[in-house]
C-alpha atoms as a PDB file:
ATOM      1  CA  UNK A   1     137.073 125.978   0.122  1.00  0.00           C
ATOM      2  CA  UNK A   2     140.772 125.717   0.556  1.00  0.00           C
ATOM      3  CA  UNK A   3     142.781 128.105   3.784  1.00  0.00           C
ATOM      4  CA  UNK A   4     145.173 129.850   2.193  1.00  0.00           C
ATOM      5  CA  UNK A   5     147.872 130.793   4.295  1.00  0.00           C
ATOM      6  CA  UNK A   6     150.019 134.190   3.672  1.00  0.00           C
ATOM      7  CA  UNK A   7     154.139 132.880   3.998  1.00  0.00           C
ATOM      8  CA  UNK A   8     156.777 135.506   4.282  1.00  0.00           C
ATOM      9  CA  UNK A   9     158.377 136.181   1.140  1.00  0.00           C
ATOM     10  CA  UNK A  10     161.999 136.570   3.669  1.00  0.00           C
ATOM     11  CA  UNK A  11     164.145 133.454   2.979  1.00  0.00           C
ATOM     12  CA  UNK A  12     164.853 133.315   6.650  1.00  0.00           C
ATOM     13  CA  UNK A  13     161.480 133.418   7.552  1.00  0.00           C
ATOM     14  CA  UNK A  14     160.403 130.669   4.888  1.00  0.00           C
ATOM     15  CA  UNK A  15     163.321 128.594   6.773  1.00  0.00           C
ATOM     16  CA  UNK A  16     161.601 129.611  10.134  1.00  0.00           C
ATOM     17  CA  UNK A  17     158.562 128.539   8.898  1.00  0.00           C
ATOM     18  CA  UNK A  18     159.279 124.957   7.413  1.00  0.00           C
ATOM     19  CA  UNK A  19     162.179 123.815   9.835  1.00  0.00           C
ATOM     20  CA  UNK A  20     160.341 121.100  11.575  1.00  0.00           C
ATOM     21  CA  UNK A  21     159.823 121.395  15.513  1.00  0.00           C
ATOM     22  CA  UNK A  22     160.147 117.798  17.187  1.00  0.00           C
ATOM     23  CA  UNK A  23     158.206 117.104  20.075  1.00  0.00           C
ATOM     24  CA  UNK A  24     159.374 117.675  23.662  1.00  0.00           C
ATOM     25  CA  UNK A  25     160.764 113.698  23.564  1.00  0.00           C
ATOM     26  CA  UNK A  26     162.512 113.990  20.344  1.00  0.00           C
ATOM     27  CA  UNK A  27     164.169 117.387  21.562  1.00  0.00           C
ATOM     28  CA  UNK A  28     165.502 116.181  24.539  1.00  0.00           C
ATOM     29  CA  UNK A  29     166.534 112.831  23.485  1.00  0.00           C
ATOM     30  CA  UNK A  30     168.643 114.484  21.067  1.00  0.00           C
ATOM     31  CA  UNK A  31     169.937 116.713  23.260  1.00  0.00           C
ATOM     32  CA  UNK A  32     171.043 114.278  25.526  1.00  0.00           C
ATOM     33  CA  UNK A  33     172.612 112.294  22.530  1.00  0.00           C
ATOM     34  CA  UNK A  34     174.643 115.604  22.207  1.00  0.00           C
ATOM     35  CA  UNK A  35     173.052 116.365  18.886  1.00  0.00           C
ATOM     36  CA  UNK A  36     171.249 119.389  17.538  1.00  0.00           C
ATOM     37  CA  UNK A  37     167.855 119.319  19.251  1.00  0.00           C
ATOM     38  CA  UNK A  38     165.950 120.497  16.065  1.00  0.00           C
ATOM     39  CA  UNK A  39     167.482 118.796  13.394  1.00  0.00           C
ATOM     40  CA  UNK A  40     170.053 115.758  14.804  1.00  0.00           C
ATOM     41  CA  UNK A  41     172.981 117.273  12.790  1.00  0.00           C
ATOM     42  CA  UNK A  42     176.249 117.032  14.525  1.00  0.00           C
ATOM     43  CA  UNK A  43     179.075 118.293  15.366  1.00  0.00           C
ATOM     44  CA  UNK A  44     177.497 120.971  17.392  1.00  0.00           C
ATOM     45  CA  UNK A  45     180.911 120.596  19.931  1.00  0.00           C
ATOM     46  CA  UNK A  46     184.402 121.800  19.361  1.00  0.00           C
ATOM     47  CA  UNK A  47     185.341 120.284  22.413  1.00  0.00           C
ATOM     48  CA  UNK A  48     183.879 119.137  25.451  1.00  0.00           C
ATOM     49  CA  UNK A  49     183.463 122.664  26.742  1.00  0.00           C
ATOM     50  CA  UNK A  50     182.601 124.581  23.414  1.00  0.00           C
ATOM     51  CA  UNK A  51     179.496 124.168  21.739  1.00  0.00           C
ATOM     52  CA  UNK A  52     179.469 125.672  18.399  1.00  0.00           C
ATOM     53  CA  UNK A  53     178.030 129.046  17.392  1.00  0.00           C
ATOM     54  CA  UNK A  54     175.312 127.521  15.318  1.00  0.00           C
ATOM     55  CA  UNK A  55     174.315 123.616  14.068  1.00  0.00           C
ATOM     56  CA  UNK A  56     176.254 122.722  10.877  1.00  0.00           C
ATOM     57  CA  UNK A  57     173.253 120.970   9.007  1.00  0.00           C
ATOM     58  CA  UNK A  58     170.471 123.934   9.714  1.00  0.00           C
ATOM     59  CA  UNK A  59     171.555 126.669  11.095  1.00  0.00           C
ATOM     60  CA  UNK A  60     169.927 126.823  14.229  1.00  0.00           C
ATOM     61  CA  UNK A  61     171.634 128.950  16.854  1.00  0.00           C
ATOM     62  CA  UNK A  62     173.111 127.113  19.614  1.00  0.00           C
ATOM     63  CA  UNK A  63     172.437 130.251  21.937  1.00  0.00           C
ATOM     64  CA  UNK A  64     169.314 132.107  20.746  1.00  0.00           C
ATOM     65  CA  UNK A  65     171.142 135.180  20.557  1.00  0.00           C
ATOM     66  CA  UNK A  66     169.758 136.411  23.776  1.00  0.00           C
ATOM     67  CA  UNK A  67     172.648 137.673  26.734  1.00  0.00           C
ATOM     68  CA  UNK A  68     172.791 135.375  29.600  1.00  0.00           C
ATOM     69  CA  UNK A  69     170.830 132.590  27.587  1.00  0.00           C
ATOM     70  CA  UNK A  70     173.387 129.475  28.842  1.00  0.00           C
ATOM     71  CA  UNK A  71     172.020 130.893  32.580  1.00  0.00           C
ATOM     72  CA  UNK A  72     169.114 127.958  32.239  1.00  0.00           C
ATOM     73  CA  UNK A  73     172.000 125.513  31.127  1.00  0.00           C
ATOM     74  CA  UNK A  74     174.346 126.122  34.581  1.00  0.00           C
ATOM     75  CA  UNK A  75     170.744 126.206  36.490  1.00  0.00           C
ATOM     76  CA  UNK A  76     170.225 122.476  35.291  1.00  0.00           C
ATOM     77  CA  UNK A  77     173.748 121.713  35.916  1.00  0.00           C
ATOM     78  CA  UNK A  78     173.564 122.974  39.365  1.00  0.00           C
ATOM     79  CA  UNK A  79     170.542 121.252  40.178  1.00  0.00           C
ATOM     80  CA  UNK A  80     171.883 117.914  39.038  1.00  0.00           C
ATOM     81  CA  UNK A  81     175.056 118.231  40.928  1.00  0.00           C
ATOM     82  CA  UNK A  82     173.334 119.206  43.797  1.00  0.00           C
ATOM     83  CA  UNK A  83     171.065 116.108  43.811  1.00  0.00           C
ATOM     84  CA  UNK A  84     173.573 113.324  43.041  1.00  0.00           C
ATOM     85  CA  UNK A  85     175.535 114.950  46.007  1.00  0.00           C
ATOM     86  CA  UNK A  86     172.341 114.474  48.004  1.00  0.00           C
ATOM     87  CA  UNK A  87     171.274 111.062  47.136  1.00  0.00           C
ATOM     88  CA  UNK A  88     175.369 109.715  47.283  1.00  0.00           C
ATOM     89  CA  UNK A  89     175.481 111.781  50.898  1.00  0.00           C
ATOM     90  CA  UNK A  90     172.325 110.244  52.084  1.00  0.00           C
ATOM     91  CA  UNK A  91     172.575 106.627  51.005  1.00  0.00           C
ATOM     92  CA  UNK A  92     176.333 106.355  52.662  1.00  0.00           C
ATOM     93  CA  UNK A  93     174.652 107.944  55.820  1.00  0.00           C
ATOM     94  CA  UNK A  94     171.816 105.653  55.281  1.00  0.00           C
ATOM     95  CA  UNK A  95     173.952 102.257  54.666  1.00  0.00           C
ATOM     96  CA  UNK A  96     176.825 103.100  57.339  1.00  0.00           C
ATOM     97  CA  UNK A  97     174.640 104.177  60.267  1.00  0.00           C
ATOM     98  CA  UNK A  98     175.879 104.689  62.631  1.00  0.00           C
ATOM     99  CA  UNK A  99     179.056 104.323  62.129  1.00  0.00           C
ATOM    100  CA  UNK A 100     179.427 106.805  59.238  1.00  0.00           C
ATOM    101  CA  UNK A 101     182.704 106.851  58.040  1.00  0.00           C
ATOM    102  CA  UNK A 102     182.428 110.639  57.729  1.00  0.00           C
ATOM    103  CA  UNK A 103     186.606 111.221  55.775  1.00  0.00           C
ATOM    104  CA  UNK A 104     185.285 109.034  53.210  1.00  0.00           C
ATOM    105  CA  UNK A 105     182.312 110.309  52.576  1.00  0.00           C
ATOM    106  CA  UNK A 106     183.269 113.882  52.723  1.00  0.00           C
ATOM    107  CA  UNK A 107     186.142 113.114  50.050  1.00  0.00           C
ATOM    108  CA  UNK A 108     183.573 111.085  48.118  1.00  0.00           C
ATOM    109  CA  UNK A 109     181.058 114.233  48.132  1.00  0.00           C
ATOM    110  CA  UNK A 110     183.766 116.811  47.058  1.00  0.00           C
ATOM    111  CA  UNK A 111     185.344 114.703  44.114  1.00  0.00           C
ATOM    112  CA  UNK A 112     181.226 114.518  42.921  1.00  0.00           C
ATOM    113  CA  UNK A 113     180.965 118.261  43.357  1.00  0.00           C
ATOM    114  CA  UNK A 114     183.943 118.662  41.283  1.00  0.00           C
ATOM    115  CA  UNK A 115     183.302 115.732  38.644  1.00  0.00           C
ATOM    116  CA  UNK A 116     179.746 116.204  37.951  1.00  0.00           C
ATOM    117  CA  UNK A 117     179.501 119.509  36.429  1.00  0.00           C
ATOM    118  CA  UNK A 118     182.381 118.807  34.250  1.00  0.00           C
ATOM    119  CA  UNK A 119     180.905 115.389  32.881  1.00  0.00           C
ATOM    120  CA  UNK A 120     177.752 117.054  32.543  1.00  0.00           C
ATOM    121  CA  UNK A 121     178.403 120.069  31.123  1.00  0.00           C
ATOM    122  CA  UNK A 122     177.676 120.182  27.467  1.00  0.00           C
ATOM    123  CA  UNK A 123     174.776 117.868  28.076  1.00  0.00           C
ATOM    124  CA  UNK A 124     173.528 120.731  29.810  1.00  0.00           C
ATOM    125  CA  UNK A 125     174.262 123.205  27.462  1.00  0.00           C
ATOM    126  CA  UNK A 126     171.991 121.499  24.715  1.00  0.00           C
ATOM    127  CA  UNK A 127     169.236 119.861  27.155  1.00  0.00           C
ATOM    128  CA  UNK A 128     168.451 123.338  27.739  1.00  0.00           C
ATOM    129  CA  UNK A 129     168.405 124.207  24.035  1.00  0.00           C
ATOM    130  CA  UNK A 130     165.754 121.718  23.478  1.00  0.00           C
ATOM    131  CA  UNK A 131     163.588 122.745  26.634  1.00  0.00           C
ATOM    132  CA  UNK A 132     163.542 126.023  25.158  1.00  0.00           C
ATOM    133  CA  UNK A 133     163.097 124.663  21.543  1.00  0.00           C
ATOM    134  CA  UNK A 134     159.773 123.131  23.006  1.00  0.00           C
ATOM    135  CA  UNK A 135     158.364 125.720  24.360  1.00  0.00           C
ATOM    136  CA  UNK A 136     159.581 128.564  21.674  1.00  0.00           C
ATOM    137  CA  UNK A 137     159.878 127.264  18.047  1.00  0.00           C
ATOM    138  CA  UNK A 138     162.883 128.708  16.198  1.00  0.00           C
ATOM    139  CA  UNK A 139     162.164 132.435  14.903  1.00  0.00           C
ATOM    140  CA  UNK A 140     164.039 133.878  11.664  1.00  0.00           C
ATOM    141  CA  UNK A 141     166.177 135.551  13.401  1.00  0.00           C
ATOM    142  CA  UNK A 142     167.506 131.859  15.227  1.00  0.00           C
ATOM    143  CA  UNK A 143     168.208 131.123  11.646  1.00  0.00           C
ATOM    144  CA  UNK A 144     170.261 133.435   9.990  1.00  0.00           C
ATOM    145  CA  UNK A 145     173.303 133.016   8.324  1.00  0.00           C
ATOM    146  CA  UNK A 146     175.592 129.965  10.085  1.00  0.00           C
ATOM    147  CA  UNK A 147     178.095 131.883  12.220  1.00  0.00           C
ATOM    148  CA  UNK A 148     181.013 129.186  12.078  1.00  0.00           C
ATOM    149  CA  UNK A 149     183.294 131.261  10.071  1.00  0.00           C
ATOM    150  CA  UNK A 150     182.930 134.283  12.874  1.00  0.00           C
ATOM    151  CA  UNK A 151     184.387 131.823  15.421  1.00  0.00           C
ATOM    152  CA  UNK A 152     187.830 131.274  16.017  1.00  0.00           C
ATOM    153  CA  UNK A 153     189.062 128.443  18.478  1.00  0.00           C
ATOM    154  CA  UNK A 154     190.744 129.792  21.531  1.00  0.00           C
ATOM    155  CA  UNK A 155     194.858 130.003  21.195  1.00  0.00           C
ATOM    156  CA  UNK A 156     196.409 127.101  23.102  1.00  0.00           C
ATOM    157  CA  UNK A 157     199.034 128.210  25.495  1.00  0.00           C
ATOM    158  CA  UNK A 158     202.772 127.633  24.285  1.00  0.00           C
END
């Protein structure tokens, strides 16, 4: 006796239902490559601070179409920032004790505030993407129609 299994007769939900879901590994490693977490396809950046609308190869939306979805994204940014600052404040404590040179290591600190986030940033962006994909496989509604041609780059100033 064969399970038969009812599919949607939607074309997006067919596509929900046979895009592939990597594992948690396979998600983030992708992420991190600063590829599409599902698929791998790339360019999913316009630049280093705009990730596209949706992946070029499947369709996957880059935001899950949910307000304040990139909130998960700063959190990890901010939490990464905040430890580097830690561990760089605490091991020139630790190796100059005790006599800290405390201008140096306070300009040292700041410049990491300011440079981490930015070299981070669309790392971020997609790890979260694939911690997300993990735990919530793409829906139809993650797949509609690529919305490329809706976005328009940002005007450069003259």
């Amino acid at each position: 006796m064969s399970s038969h299994r009812r599919r949607p007769t939607a074309p997006l939900a067919d596509r929900a239902d046979t895009l592939p879901v990597p594992g948690a590994r396979t998600l983030l490693a992708r992420a991190l490559r600063l590829r599409c977490p599902s698929c791998a396809g790339r360019p999913v950046l316009f630049s280093w601070f705009t990730v596209a609308p949706s992946c070029p190869a499947c369709g996957l939306h880059m935001d899950r179409d949910e307000p304040g979805y990139w909130i998960g994204s700063y959190t990890i940014n901010l939490f990464v920032t905040e430890a580097v600052f830690a561990l760089v404040f605490l091991a020139g404590l630790l190796l100059t004790w005790p006599e800290v040179p405390w201008t140096g290591l306070t300009v040292l600190c700041a410049a990491l505030a300011v440079l981490i986030p930015v070299l981070i940033f669309p790392h971020t962006k997609l790890l979260y993407l694939a911690i997300d994909l993990a735990f919530r496989p793409p829906e139809p509604k993650d797949l509609e129609s690529p919305r490329e041609g809706q976005f328009t780059r940002p005007a450069s100033p003259r």
